[in-house]
Protein backbone atom coordinates (compact mmCIF):
# COMPACT_ATOMS: atom_id res chain seq x y z
CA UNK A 1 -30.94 177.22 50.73
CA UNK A 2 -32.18 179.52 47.63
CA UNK A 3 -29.48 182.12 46.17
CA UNK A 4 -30.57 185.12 48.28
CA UNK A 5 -32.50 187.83 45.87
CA UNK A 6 -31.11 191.58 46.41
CA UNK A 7 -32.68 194.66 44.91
CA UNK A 8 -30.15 197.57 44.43
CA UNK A 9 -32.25 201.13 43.82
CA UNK A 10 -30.09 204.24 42.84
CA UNK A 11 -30.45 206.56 40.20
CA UNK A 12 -27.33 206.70 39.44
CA UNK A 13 -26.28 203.72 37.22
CA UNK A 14 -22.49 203.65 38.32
CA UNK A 15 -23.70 203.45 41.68
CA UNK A 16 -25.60 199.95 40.68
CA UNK A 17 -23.20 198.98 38.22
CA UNK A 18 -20.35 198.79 40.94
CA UNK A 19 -22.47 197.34 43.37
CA UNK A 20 -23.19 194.43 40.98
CA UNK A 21 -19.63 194.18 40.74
CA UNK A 22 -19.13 193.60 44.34
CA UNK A 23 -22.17 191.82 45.08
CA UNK A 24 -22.96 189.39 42.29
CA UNK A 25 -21.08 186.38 42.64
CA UNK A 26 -22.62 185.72 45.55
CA UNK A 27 -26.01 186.84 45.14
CA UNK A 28 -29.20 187.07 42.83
CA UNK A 29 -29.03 190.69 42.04
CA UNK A 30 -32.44 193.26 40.65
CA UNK A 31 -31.37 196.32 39.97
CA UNK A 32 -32.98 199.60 39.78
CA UNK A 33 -31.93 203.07 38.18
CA UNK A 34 -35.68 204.53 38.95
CA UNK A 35 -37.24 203.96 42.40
CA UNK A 36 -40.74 203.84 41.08
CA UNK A 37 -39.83 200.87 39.02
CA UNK A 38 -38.74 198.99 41.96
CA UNK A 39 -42.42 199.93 43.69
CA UNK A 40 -44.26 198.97 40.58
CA UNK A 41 -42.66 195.17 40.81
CA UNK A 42 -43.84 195.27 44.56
CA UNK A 43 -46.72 196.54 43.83
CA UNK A 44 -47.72 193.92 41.24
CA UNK A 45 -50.21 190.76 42.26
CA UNK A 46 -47.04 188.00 42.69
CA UNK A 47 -44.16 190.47 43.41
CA UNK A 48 -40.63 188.31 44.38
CA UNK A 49 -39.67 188.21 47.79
CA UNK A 50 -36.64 190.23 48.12
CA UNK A 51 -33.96 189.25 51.13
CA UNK A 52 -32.32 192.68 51.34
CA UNK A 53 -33.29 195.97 49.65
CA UNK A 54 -30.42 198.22 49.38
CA UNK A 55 -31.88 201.73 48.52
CA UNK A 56 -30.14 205.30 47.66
CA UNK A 57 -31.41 208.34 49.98
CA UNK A 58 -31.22 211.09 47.13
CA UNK A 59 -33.19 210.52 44.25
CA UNK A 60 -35.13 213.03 42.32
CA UNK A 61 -38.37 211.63 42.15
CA UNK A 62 -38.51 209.83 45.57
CA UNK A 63 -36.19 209.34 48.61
CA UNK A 64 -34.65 206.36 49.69
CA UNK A 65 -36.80 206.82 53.09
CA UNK A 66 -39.96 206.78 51.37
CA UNK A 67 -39.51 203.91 49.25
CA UNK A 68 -38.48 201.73 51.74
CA UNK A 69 -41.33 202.96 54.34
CA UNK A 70 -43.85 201.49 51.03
CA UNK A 71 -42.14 198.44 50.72
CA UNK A 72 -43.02 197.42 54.29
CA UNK A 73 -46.43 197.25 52.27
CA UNK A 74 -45.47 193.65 50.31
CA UNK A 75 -42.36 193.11 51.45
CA UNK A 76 -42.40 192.88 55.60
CA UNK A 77 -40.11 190.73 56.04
CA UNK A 78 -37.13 192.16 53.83
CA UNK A 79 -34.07 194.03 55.81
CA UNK A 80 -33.47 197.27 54.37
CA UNK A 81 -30.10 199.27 54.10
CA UNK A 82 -29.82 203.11 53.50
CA UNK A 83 -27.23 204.18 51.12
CA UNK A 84 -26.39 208.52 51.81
CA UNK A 85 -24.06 210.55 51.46
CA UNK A 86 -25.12 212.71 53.81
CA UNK A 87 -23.73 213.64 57.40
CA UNK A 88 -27.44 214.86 59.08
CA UNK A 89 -28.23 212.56 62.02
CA UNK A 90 -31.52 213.56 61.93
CA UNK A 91 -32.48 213.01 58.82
CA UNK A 92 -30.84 209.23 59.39
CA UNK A 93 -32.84 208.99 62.28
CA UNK A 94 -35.91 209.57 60.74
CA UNK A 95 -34.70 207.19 57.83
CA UNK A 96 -34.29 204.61 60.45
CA UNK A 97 -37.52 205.03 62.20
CA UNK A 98 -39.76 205.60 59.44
CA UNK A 99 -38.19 202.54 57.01
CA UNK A 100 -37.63 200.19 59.43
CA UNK A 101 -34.04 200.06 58.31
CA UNK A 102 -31.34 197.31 59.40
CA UNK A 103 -28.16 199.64 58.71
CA UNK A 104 -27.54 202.79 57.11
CA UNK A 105 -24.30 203.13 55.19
CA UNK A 106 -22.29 206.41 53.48
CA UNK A 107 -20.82 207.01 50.93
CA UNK A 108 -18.56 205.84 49.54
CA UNK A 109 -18.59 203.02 51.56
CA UNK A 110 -15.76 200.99 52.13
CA UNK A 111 -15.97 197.41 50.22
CA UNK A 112 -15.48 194.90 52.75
CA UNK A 113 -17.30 197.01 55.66
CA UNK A 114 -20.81 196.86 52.83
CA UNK A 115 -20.01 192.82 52.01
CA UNK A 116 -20.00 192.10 55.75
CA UNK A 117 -22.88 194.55 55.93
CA UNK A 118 -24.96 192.34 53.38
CA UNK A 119 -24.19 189.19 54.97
CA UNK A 120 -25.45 190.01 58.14
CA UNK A 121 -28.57 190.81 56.17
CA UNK A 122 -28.59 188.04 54.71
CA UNK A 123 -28.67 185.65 57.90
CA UNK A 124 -30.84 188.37 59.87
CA UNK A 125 -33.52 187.72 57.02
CA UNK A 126 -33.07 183.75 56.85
CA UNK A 127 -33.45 183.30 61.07
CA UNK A 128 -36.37 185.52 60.69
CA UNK A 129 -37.60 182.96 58.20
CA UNK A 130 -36.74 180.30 59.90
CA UNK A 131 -38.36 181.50 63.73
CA UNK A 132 -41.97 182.47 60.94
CA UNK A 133 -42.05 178.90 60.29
CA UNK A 134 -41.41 177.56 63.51
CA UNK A 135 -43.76 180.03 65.08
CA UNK A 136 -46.21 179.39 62.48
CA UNK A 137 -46.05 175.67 63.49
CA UNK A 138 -46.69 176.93 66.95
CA UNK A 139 -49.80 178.34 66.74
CA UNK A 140 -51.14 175.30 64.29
CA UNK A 141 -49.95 173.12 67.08
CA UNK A 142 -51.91 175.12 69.43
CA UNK A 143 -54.66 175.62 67.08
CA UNK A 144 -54.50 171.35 66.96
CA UNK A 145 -54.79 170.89 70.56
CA UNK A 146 -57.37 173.10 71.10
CA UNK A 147 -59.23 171.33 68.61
CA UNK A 148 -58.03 168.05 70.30
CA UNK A 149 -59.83 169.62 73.56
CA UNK A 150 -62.98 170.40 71.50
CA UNK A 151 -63.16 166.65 70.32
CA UNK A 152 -62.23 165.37 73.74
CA UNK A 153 -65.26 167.53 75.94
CA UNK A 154 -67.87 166.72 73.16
CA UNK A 155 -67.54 163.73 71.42
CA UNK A 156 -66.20 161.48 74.82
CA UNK A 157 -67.29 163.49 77.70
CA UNK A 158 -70.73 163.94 76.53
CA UNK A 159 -71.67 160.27 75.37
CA UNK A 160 -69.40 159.16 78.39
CA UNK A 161 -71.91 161.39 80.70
CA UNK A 162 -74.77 159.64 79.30
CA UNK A 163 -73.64 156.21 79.56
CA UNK A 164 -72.92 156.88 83.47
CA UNK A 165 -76.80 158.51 83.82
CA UNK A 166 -78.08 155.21 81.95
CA UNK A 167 -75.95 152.78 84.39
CA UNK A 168 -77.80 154.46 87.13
CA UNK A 169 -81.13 153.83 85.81
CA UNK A 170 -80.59 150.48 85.14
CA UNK A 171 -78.94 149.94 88.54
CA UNK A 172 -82.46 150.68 90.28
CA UNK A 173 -84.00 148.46 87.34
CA UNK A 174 -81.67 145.41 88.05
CA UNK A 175 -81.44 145.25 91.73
CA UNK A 176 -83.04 142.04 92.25
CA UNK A 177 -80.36 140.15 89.86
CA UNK A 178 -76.75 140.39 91.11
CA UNK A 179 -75.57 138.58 87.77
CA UNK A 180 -76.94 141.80 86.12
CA UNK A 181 -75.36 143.81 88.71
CA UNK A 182 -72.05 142.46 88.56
CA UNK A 183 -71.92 142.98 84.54
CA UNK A 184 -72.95 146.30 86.02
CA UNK A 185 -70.42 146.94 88.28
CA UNK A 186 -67.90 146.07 85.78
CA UNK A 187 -68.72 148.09 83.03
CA UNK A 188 -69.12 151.42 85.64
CA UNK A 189 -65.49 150.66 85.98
CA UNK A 190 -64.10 150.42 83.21
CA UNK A 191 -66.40 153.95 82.32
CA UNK A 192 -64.74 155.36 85.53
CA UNK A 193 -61.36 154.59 84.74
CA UNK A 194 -62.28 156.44 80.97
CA UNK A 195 -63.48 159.03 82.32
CA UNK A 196 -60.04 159.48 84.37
CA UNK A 197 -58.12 159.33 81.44
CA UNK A 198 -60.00 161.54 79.70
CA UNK A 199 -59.70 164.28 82.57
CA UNK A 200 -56.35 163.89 83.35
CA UNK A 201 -55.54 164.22 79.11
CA UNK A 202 -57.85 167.78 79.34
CA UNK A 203 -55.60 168.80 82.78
CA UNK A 204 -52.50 168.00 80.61
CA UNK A 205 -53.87 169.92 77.26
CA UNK A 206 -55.18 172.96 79.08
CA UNK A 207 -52.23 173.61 81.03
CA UNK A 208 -50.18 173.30 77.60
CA UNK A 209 -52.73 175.76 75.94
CA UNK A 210 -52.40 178.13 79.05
CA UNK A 211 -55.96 177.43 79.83
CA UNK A 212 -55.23 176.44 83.39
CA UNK A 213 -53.72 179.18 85.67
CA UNK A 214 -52.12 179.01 89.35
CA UNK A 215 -53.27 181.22 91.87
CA UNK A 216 -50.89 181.56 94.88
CA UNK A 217 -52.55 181.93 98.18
CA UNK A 218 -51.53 181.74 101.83
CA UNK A 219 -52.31 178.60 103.49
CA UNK A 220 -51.86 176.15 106.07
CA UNK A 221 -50.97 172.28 104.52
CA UNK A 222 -52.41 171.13 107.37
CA UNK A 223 -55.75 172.31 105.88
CA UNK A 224 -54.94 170.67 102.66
CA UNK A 225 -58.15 168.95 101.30
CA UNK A 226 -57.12 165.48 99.95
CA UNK A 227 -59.82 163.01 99.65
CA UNK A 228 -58.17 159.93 97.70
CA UNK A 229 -60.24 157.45 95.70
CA UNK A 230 -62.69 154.75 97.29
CA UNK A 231 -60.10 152.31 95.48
CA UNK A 232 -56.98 153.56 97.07
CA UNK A 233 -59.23 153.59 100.01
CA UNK A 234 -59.87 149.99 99.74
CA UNK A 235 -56.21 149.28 98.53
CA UNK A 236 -55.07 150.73 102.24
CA UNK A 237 -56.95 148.51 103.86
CA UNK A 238 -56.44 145.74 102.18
CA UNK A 239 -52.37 146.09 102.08
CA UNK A 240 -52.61 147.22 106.42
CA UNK A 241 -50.78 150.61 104.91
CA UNK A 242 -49.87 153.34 107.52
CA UNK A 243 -50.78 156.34 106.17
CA UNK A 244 -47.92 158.91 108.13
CA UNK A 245 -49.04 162.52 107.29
CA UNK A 246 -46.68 165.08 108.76
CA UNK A 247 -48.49 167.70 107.16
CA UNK A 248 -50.97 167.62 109.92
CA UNK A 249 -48.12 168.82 111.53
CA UNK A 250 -46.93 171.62 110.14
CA UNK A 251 -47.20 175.37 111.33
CA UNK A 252 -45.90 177.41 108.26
CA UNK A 253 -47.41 179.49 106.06
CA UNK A 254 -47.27 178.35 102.24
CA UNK A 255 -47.94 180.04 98.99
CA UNK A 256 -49.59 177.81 96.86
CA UNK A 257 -52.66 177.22 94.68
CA UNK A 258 -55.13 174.99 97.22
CA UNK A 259 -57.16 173.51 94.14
CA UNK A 260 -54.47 171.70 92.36
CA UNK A 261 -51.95 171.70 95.01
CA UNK A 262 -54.26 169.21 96.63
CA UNK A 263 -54.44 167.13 93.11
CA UNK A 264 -51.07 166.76 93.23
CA UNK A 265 -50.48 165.73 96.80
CA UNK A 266 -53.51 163.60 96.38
CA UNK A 267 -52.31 161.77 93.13
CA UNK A 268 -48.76 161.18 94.26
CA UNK A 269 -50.34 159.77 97.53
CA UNK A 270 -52.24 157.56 95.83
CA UNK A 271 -48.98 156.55 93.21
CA UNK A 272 -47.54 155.75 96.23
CA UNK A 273 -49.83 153.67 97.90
CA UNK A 274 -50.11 151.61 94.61
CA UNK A 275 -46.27 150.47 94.92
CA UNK A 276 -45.87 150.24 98.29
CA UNK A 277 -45.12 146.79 100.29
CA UNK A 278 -48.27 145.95 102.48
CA UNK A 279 -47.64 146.29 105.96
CA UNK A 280 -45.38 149.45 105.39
CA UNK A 281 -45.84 153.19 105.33
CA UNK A 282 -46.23 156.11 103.06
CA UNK A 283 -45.13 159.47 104.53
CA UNK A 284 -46.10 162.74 103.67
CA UNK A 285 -43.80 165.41 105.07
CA UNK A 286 -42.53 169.35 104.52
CA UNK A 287 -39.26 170.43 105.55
CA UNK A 288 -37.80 174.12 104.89
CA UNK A 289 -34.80 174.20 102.42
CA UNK A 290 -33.85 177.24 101.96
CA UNK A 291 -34.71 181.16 102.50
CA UNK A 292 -38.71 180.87 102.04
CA UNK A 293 -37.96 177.53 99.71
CA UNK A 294 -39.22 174.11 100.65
CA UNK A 295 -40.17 170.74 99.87
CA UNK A 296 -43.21 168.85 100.16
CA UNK A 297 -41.99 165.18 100.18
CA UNK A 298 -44.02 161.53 99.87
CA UNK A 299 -42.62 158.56 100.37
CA UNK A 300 -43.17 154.36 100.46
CA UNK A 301 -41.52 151.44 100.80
CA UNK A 302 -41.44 149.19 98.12
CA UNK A 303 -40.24 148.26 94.68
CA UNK A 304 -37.15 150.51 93.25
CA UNK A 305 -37.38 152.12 89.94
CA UNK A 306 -34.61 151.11 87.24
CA UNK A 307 -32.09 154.27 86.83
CA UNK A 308 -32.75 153.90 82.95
CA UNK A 309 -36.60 154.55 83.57
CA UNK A 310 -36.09 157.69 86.26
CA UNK A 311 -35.73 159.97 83.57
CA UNK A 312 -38.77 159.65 81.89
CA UNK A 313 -41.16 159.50 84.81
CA UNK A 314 -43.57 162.34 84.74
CA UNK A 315 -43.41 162.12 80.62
CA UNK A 316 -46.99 161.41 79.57
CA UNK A 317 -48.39 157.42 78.84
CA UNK A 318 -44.72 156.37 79.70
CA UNK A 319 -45.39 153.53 82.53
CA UNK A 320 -42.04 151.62 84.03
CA UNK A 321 -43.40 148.67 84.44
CA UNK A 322 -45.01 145.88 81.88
CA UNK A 323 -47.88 147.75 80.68
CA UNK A 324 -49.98 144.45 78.94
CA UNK A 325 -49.27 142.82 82.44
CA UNK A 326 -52.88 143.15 84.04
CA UNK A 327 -51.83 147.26 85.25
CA UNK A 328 -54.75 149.64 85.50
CA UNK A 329 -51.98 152.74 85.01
CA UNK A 330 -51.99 154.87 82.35
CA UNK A 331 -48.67 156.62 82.86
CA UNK A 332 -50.83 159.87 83.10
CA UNK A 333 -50.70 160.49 86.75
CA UNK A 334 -47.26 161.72 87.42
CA UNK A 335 -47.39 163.55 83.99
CA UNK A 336 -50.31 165.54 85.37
CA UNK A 337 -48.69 166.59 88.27
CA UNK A 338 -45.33 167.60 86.22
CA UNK A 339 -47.79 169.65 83.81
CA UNK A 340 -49.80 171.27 87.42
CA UNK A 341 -46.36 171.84 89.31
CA UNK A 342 -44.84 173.73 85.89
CA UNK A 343 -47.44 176.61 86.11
CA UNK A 344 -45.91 177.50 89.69
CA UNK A 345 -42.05 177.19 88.16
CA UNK A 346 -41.85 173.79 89.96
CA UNK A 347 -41.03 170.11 88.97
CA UNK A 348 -41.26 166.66 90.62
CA UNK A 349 -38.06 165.21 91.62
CA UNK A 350 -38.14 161.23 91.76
CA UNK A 351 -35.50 159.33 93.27
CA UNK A 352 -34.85 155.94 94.68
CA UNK A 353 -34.48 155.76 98.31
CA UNK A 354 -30.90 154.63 100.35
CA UNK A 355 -33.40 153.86 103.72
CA UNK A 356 -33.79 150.64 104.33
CA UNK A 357 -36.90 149.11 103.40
CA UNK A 358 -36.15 150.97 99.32
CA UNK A 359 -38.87 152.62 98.03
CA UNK A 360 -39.22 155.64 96.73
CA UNK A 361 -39.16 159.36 97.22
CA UNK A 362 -40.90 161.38 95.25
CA UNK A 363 -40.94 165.82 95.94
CA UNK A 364 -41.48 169.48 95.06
CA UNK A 365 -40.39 172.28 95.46
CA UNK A 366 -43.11 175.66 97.21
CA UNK A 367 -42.19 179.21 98.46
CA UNK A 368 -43.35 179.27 102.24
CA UNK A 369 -44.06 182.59 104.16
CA UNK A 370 -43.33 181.88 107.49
């Protein structure tokens, strides 16, 4: 860390000089028998950045007040002490207000009281420095992923869109040769499961940018729209899964967002029909927890996740399982919902199941009305 620089303005040199006495040992010291001096430096096209300014009140040209108020001009980020020897709270008040001053000390001021004065200064000014920078990075971050958005929409979505629009065209061209078509076919996936990715990375990036926000509204979860993917579809059939969805069931009133609660519900449905044995079933339940809290709750029966991988579930690309071995996941799915269930102060919960059968369980917290 640099020396800390200090400016000391009084017109009255014994007042400096024994400040420098007490002060310079452990600091880089300016000092400053006439005010307008110290507002010339300030003023000038590179003027030094000064940690604390430590200013007189009486002077005959200017007043400590004033020349502190036009240092706020260059030098915004200094803390400023008020040296007086006077008694008038008003006229410190005003001081205060008008200089944006850190402390105001009188005279004479009692040596160890103005060190531990100075150091406070000292690390006020270096957090403030150090929560600029980090804020600073902030907003470039955010500036970065809203360019990241830009780049994703225009330069993927849009070429993706068109290569969709062409597949169609040369579906109806190609309809007689089923080689053609199956090259088709396969190439419409693989742009399908892009354009996922792509969607779910924009869900993700928006709700980090605040771009996505959650409206609560009373409903029914029994009215829930969830229409799951023709592949999951397929996959249910295929694997003879019971689908058991309790929240046909259920009579309360929730608060919730019905656009994405329903893209949550319908993504962890479909996570769970991915994993679960064939021949078993995935349940979808709520139960009331507490006063107006509950849980909205999916289940399977299947494979168990390793403890060590629990923890990072929900985490964006992480995937628990062998990612080069033939999987069509992109560890997105989960992390969506996480990113969705954090604008309504909610969180998934995974955990391994003690039924029998394993599997997992996988829930949410929602405020309920009734």
């Amino acid at each position: 860390m640099n020396t800390p620089l200090i400016a000391l303005i009084d017109d009255e040199p014994q007042i400096t000089k024994a400040l420098e006495r007490l002060l310079n040992k452990s600091y880089t010291l300016h000092i400053f028998n006439d005010p307008e001096k110290f507002l010339e430096i300030i003023g000038s096209p590179s003027p030094p950045e000064y940690w604390v300014i430590i200013c007189d009140q009486k002077m005959p040209k200017i007043n400590g007040t004033e020349v502190l108020k036009q240092s706020l001009k260059t030098q915004e980020n200094s803390i400023r002490i008020l040296l007086t020897g006077f008694s008038d709270l008003e006229l410190v008040i005003g001081a205060v207000n008008e200089g944006h001053i850190y402390r105001y000390i009188h005279k004479p001021w009692d040596p160890v009281d103005l060190r531990a004065t100075i150091e406070e200064a000292v690390k006020k000014f270096d957090l403030n420095q150090q929560l600029h920078i980090q804020n600073k990075k902030l907003k470039e971050l955010d500036k970065a992923k809203s360019h990241f958005m830009h780049v994703i929409n225009h330069e993927l979505k849009t070429p993706l869109t068109s290569i969709m629009g062409y597949l169609d065209l040369a579906y109806s061209e190609t309809q007689n040769n089923s080689e053609l078509q199956g090259y088709l076919n396969s190439i419409r996936g693989n742009a399908e499961r892009l354009q996922k990715l792509i969607n779910d990375v924009l869900i993700i990036t928006s709700v980090q940018t605040s771009q996505i926000k959650w409206t609560n509204q009373k409903m029914l979860l029994k009215n829930l729209s969830i229409s799951l993917n023709p592949y999951f579809e397929n996959l249910i059939k295929s694997k003879q899964l019971n689908i058991d969805n309790q929240l046909l069931n259920s009579e309360l009133s929730w608060l919730a967002d019905p656009h994405w609660l329903s893209q949550i519900v319908r993504r962890l449905i479909e996570n769970a029909i991915r994993f679960a044995n064939p021949q078993s079933t995935v349940t979808l339940e709520a139960k009331v927890e507490g006063h107006h809290t509950g849980i909205i709750k999916i289940s399977n029966k299947g494979p168990q996740i390793a403890p060590e991988h629990l923890p990072f579930l929900g985490q964006p690309f992480y995937i628990a399982q062998n990612f080069m071995n033939h999987s069509n996941a992109t560890g997105l799915g989960l992390s969506v919902c996480q990113a969705l269930l954090s604008l309504n102060q909610s969180h998934l919960k995974i955990e391994n199941s003690a039924r029998e059968g394993g599997g997992v369980d996988v829930y949410f917290e929602l405020k309920y009305l009734s």
